[in-house]
Protein backbone atom coordinates (compact mmCIF):
# COMPACT_ATOMS: atom_id res chain seq x y z
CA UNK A 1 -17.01 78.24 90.63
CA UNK A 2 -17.02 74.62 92.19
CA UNK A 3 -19.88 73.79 89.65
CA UNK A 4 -17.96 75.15 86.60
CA UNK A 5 -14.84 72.90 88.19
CA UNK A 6 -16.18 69.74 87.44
CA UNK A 7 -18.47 70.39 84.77
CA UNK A 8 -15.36 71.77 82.49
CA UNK A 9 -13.40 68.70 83.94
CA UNK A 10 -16.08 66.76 82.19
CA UNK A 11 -15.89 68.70 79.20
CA UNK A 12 -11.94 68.82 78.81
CA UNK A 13 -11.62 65.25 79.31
CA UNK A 14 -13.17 64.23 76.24
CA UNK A 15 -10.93 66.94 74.71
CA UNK A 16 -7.67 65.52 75.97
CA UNK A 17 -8.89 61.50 75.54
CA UNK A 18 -9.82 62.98 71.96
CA UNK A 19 -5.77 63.83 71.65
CA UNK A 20 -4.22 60.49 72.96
CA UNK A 21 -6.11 57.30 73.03
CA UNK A 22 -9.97 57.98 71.05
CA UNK A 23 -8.62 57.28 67.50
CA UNK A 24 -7.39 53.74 68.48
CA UNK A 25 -10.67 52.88 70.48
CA UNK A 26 -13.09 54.21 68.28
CA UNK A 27 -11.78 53.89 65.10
CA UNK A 28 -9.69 50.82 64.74
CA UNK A 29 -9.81 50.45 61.39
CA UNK A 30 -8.63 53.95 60.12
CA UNK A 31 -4.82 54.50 60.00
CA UNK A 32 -3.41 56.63 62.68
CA UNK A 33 -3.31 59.95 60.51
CA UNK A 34 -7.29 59.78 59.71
CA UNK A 35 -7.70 58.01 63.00
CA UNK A 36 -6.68 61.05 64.97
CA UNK A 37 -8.86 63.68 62.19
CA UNK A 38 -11.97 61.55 62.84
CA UNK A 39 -11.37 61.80 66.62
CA UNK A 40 -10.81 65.56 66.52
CA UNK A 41 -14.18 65.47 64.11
CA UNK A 42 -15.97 63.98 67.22
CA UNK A 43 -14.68 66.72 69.66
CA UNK A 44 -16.05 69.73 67.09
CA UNK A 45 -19.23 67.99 66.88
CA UNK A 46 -19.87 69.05 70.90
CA UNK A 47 -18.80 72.95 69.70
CA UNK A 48 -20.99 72.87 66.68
CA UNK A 49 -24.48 71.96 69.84
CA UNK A 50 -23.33 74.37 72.06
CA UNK A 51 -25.05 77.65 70.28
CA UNK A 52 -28.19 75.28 70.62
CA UNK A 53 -27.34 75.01 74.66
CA UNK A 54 -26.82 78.82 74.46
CA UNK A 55 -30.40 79.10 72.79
CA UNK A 56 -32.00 77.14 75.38
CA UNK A 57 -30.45 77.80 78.62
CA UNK A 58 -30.10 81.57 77.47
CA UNK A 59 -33.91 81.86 77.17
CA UNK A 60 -34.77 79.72 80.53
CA UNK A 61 -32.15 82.16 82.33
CA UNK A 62 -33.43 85.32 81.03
CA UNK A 63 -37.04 84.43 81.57
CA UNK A 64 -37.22 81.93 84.52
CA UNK A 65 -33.98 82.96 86.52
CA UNK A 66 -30.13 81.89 86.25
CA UNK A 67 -29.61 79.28 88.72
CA UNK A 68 -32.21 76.53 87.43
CA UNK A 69 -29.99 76.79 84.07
CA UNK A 70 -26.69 76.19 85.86
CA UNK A 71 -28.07 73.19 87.75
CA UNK A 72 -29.85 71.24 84.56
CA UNK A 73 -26.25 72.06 82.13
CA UNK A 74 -24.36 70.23 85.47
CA UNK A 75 -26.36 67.10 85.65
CA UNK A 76 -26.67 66.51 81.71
CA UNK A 77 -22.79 66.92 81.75
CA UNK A 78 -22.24 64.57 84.74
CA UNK A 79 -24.59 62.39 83.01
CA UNK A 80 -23.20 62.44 79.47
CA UNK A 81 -19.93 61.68 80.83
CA UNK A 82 -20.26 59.14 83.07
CA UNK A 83 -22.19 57.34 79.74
CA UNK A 84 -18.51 58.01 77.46
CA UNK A 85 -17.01 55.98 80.30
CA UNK A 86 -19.32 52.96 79.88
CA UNK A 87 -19.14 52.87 75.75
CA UNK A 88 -18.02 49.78 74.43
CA UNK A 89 -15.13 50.02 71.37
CA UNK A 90 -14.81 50.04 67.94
CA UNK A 91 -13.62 45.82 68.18
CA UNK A 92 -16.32 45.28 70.40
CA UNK A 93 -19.68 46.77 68.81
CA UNK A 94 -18.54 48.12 65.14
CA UNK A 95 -19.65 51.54 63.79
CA UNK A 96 -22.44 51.52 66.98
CA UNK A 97 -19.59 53.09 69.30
CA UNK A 98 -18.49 55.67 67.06
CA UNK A 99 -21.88 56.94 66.41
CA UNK A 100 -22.73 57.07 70.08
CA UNK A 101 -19.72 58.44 70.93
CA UNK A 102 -20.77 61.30 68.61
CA UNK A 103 -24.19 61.55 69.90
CA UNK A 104 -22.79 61.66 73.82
CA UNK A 105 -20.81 64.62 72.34
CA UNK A 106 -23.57 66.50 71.12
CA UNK A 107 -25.58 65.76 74.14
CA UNK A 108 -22.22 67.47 76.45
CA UNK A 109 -21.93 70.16 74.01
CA UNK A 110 -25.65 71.64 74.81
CA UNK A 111 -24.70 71.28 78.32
CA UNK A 112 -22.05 72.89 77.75
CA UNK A 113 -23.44 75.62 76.01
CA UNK A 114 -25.69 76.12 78.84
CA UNK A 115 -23.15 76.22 81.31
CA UNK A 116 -20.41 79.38 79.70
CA UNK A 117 -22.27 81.80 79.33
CA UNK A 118 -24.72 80.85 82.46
CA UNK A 119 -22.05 80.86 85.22
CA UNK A 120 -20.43 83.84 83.70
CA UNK A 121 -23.52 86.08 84.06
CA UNK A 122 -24.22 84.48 87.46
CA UNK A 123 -20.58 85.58 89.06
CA UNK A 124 -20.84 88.89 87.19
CA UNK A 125 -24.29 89.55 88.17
CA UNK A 126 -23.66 89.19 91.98
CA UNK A 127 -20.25 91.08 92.00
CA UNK A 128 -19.75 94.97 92.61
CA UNK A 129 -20.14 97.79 89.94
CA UNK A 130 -15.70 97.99 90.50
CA UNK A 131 -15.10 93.90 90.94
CA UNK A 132 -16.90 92.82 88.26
CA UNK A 133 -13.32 91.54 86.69
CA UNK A 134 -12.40 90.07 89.55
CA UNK A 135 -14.92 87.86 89.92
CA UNK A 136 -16.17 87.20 86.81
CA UNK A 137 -12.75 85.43 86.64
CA UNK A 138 -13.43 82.97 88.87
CA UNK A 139 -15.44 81.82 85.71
CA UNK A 140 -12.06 81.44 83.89
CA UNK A 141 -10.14 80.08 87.16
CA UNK A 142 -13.43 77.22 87.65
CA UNK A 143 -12.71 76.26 83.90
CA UNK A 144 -8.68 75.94 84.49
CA UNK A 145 -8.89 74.17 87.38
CA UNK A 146 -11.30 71.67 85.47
CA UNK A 147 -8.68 71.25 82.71
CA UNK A 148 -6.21 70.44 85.95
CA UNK A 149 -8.02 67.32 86.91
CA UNK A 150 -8.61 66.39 83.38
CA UNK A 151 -5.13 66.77 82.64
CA UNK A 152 -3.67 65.56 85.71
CA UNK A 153 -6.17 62.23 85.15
CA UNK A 154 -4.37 61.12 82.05
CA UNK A 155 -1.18 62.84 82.96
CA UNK A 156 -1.01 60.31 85.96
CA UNK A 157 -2.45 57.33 83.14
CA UNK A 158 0.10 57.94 81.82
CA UNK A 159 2.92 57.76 83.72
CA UNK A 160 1.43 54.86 86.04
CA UNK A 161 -0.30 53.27 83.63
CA UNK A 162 1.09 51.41 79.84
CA UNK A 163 -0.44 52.29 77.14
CA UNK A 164 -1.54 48.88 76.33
CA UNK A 165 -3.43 49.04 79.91
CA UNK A 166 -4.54 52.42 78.81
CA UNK A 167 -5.67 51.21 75.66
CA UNK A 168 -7.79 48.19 77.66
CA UNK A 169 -10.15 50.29 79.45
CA UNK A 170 -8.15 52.12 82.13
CA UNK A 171 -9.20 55.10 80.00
CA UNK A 172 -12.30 54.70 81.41
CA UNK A 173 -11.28 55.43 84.74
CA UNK A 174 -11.22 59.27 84.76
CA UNK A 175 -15.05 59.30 83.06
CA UNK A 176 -16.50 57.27 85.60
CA UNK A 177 -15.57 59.60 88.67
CA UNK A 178 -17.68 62.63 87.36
CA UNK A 179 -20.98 61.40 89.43
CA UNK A 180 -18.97 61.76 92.64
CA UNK A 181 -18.18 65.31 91.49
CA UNK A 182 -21.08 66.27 90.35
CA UNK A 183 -23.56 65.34 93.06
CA UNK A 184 -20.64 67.98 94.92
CA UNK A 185 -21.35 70.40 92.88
CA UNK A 186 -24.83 70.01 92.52
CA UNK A 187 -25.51 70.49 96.07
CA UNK A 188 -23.37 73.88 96.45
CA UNK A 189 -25.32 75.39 93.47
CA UNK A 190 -28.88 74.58 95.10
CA UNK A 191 -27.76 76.96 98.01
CA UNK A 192 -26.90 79.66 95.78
CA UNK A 193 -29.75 82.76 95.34
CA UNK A 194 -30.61 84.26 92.30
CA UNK A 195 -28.50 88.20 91.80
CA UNK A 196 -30.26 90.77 92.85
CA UNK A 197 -29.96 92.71 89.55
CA UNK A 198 -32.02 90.16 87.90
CA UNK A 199 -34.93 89.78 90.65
CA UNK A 200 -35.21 93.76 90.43
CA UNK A 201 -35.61 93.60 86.57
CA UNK A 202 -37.85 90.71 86.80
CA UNK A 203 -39.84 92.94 89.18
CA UNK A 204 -40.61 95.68 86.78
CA UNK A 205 -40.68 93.37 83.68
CA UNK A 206 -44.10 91.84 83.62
CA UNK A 207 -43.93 90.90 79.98
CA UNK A 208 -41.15 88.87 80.04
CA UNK A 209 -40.34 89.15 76.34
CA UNK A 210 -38.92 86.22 74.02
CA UNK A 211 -35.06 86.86 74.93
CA UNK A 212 -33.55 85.05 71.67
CA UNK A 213 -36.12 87.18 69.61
CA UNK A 214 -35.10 90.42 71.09
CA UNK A 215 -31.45 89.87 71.02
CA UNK A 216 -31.51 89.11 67.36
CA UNK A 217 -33.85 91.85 66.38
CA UNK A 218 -32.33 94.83 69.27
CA UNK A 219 -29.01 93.52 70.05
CA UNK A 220 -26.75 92.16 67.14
CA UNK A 221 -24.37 94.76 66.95
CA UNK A 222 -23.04 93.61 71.01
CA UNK A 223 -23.73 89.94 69.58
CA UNK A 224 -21.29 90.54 66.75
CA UNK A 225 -18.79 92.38 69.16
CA UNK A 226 -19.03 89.57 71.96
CA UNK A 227 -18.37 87.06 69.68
CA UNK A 228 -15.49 88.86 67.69
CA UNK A 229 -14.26 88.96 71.59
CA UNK A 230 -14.20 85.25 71.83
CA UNK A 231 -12.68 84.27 68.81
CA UNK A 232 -8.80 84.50 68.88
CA UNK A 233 -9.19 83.26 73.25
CA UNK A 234 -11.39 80.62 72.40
CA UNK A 235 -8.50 79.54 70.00
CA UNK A 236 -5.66 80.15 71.88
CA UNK A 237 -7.73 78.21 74.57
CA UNK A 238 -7.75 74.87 72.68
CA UNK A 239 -4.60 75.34 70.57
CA UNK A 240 -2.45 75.14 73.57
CA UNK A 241 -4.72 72.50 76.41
CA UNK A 242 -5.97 70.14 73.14
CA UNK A 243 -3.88 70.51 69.82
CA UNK A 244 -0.46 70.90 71.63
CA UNK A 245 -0.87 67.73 73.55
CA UNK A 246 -1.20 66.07 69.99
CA UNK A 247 1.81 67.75 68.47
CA UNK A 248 3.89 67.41 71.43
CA UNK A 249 3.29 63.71 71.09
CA UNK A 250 4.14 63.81 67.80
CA UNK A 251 7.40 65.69 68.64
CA UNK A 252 8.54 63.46 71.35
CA UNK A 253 7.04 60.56 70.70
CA UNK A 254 3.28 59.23 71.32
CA UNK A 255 3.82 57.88 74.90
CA UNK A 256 5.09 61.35 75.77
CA UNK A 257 3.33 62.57 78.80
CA UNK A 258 5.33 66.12 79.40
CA UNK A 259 2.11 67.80 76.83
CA UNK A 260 -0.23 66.83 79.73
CA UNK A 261 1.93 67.33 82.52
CA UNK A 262 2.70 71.13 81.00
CA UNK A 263 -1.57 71.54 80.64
CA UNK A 264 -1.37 70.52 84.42
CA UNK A 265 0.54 72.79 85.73
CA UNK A 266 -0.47 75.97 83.97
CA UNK A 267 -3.89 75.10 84.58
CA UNK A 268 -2.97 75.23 88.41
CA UNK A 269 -1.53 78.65 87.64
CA UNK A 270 -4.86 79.98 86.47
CA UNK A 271 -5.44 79.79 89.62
CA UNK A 272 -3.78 82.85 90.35
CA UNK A 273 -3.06 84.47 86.51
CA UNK A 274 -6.99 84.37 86.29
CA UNK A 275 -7.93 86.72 89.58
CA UNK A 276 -4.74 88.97 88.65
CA UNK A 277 -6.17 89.71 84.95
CA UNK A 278 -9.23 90.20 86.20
CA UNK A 279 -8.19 92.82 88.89
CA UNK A 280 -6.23 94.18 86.36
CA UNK A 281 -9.32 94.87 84.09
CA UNK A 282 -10.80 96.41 86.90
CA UNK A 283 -8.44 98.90 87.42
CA UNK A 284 -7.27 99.95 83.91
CA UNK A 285 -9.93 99.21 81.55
CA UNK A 286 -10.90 95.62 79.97
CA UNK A 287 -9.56 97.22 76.19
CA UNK A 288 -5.91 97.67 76.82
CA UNK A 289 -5.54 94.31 78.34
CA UNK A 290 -7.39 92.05 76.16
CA UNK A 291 -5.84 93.38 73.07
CA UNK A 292 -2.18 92.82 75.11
CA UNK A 293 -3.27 88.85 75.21
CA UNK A 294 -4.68 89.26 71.55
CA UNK A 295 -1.64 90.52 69.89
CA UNK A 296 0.64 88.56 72.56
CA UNK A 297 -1.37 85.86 71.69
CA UNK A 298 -0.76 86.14 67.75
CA UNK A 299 2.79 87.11 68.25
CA UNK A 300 3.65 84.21 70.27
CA UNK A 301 2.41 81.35 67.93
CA UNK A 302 5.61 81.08 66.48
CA UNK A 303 8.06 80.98 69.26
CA UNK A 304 5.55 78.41 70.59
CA UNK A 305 6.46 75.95 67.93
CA UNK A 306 10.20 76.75 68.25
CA UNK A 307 10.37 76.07 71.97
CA UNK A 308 8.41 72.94 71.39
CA UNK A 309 10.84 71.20 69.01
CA UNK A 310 13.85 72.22 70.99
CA UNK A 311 12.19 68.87 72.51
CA UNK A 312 13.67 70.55 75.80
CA UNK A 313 10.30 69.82 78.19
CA UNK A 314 11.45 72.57 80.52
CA UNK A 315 11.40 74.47 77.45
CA UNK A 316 7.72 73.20 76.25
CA UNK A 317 6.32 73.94 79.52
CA UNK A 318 7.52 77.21 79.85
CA UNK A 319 5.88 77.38 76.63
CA UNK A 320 2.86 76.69 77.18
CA UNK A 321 2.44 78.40 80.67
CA UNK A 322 3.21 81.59 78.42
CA UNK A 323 0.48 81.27 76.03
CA UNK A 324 -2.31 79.77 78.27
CA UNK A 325 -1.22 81.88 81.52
CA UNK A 326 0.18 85.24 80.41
CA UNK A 327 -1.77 85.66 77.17
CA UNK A 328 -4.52 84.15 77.10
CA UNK A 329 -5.67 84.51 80.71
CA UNK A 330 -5.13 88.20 79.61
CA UNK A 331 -8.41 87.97 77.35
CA UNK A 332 -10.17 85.29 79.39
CA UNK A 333 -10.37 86.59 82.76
CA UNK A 334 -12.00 90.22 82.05
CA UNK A 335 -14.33 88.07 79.18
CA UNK A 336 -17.17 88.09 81.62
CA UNK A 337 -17.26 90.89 82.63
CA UNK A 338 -16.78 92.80 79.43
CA UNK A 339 -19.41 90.42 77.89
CA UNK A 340 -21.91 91.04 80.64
CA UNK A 341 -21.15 94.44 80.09
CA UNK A 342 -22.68 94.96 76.70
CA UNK A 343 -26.13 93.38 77.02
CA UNK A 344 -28.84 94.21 79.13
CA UNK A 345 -30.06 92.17 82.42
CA UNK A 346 -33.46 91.23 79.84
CA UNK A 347 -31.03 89.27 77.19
CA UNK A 348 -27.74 89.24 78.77
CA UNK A 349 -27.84 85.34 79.52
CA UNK A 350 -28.89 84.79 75.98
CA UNK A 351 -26.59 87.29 74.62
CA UNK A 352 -23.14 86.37 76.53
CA UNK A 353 -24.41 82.48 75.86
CA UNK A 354 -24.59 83.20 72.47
CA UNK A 355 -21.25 84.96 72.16
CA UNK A 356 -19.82 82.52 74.20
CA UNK A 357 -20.45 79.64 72.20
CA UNK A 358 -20.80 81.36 68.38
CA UNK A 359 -17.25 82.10 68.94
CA UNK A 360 -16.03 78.98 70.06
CA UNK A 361 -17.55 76.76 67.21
CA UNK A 362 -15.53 79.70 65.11
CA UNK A 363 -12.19 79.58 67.29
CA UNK A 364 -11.84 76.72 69.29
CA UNK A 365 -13.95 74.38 68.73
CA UNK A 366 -12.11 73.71 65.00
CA UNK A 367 -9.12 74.47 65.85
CA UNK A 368 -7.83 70.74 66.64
CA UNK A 369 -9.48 69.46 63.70
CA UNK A 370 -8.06 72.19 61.12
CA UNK A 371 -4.71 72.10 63.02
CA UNK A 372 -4.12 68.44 62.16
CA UNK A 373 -4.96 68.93 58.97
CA UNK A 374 -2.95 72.53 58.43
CA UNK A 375 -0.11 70.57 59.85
CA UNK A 376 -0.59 67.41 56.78
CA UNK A 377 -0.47 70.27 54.05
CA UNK A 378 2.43 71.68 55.40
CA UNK A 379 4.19 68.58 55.05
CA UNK A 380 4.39 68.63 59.01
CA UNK A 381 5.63 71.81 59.42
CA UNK A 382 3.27 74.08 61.77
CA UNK A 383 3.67 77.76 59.34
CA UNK A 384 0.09 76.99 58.23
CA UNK A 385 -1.14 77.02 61.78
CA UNK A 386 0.60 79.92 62.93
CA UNK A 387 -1.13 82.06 59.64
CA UNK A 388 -4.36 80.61 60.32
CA UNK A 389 -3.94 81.54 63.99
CA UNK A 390 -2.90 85.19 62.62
CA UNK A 391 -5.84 85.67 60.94
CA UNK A 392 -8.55 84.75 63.84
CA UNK A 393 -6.35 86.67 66.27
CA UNK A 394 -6.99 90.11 63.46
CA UNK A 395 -10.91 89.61 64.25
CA UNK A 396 -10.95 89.73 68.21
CA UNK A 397 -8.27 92.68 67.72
CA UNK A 398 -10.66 94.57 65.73
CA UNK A 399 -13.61 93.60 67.95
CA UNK A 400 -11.78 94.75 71.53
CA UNK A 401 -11.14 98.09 69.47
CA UNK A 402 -15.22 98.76 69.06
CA UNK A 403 -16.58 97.18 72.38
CA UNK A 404 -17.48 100.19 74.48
CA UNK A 405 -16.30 100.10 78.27
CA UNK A 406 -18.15 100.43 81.09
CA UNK A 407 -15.85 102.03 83.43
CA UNK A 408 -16.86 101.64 87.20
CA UNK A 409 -20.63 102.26 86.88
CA UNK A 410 -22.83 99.60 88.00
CA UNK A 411 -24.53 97.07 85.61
CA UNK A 412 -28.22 99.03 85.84
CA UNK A 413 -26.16 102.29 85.34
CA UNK A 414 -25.06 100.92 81.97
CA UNK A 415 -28.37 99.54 80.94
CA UNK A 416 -29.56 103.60 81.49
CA UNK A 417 -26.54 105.27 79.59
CA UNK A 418 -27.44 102.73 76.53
CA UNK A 419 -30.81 103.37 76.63
């Protein structure tokens, strides 16, 4: 969980620099409309590597064990984004700092890749046959607390810290802290031992088929499921801690910090909403849940945008606590489990990887960039968003329908029943 901290603190922070300050660094010369589209371009660039991290880490993990996986994705991502913090600008080096700014973001979106689905399976694998929801949520509660020091980092920039300063290079600030982070991390996931699940099927499996291979060819019905699972979360994930920062700024005004400081402090409720969802799926099913933060998720959309331009921020916070804590923590905190759930221990890395990141390059990872520009053809009015946001929402509701359960038997117990 510590690991997944600070490696989605990397990840987010790109995110929410992406939002507020990356189109007038990197590209100068656009106006601020195409400035902001070609920084949201950059941020789906890292979604549209992470399958590839999925690929790779899924078939290292499956074959070679899961905790050599979750250290490598760590130290690229501390890497990577210690790197962002060093780039020179637009004014200073031309089209060079774009384009490495893009290739940084493909570099953290393999990591990335490698990371989801890895620490997922990891928790789930070394939890009980009846707490598998509970702590495959600390997955979900690592990730939100990540997004609370990323948002809390420019939440603080901003109120501390002018814009123009901002601007200068104090943006830099909250990149160049990962190594310290890291290196913490690091060291408390070289302690950890690999589950015992996965030594026992390593044991008996001498063959040690190609995972990817066998997935595609044995598994793509669970693929198709896992990733019609991930589609509306992943999207209500990003809507609300990346595309409502922009549009709250737009509402209020650009210096507006009260989009960041509303991220903040739902993300430090995760820390709790997470754990309860997951205990929750324990005890009554992952199905009935997830489609509650499904629907919720796709009903709520529109009083979203009506709380938000009451310009009220007690209003706008409460919003957003609602969709990230109460509906989307419904789907996100059983995800691991229910994922882990469907494949066997011989794939499952590869196939919850694979699920994990298929459906976030569908969902989330284009959401900003197809928000912005939903929002231009609605002449700034947000109905576009709130259809498209229907219509992702109808896929993970038909997807939670089909996914078998599991019940309370133990992961080996399921592999037998499928077989």
């Amino acid at each position: 969980m510590v690991g997944a901290v600070f490696e989605w603190y990397d990840f987010y922070l790109y995110g929410i620099a992406a939002a507020l300050v990356f189109n007038k660094i990197f590209f100068t010369d656009l106006d601020s409309t195409a400035g902001q589209l070609a920084a949201f371009a950059t941020y789906a660039v890292g979604f549209v590597a992470r399958p590839l991290g999925a690929v790779f880490a899924g078939q290292i993990a499956d074959r070679h064990g899961r905790r050599l996986v979750l250290i490598l994705s760590l130290v690229t991502m501390g890497v990577v984004t210690t790197m962002v913090g060093m780039l020179p600008t637009y004014r200073q080096v031309g089209v060079a700092a774009p384009i490495a700014l893009v290739l940084l973001r493909l570099i953290q979106g393999v990591a990335a890749g490698a990371e989801q689905g890895g620490a997922a399976v990891f928790m789930v694998e070394h939890s009980g046959a009846r707490r598998r929801g509970r702590w495959g949520s600390l997955a979900t509660s690592g990730a939100g607390l990540g997004l609370l020091f990323a948002s809390g980092a420019f939440f603080f920039l901003q109120r501390f810290v002018s814009m123009q300063d901002i601007l200068a290079g104090a943006w830099r600030i909250p990149f160049l802290i990962s190594p310290v982070l890291i290196i913490v991390g690091l060291v408390i996931r070289a302690t950890v031992p690999e589950p015992e699940v996965f030594e026992r099927a390593q044991e008996t499996d001498g063959t040690r088929p190609n995972a990817f291979v066998d997935l595609l060819r044995n598994h793509r019905r669970q693929l198709a499921l896992g990733i019609g699972l991930r589609i509306s979360q992943t999207t209500a994930s990003y809507f609300y801690t990346v595309f409502s920062v922009y549009y709250i700024g737009v509402v209020l005004g650009k210096a507006s910090s009260v989009g960041s400081a509303a991220v903040a402090v739902s993300s430090a409720l995760s820390l709790v909403s997470a754990p309860f969802w997951g205990v929750v799926s324990d005890r009554a099913g992952r199905r009935r849940w997830y489609l509650f933060g499904a629907i919720g998720s796709a009903v709520f959309i529109t009083p979203f945008f009506l709380l938000v331009d009451t310009r009220s921020p007690v209003l706008i916070g409460l919003a957003v606590i609602c969709g990230l804590n109460v509906f989307h923590d419904a789907m996100s905190a059983p995800q691991p489990a229910w994922l882990s759930e469907l494949f066997p221990t011989s794939v499952r890395s590869s196939g919850v990887g694979m699920s994990y990141q298929i459906g976030a390059v569908l969902g989330g990872g284009i959401l900003p960039l197809v928000g912005v520009f939903l929002l231009m053809a609605g002449s700034g009015r947000p109905w576009l968003i709130v259809a498209y946001f229907g219509l992702l929402s109808a896929v993970t509701i038909t997807a939670a329908f089909l996914a078998p359960e599991a019940g309370s038997r133990g992961l080996e117990q399921v592999e037998q029943a499928k077989a």
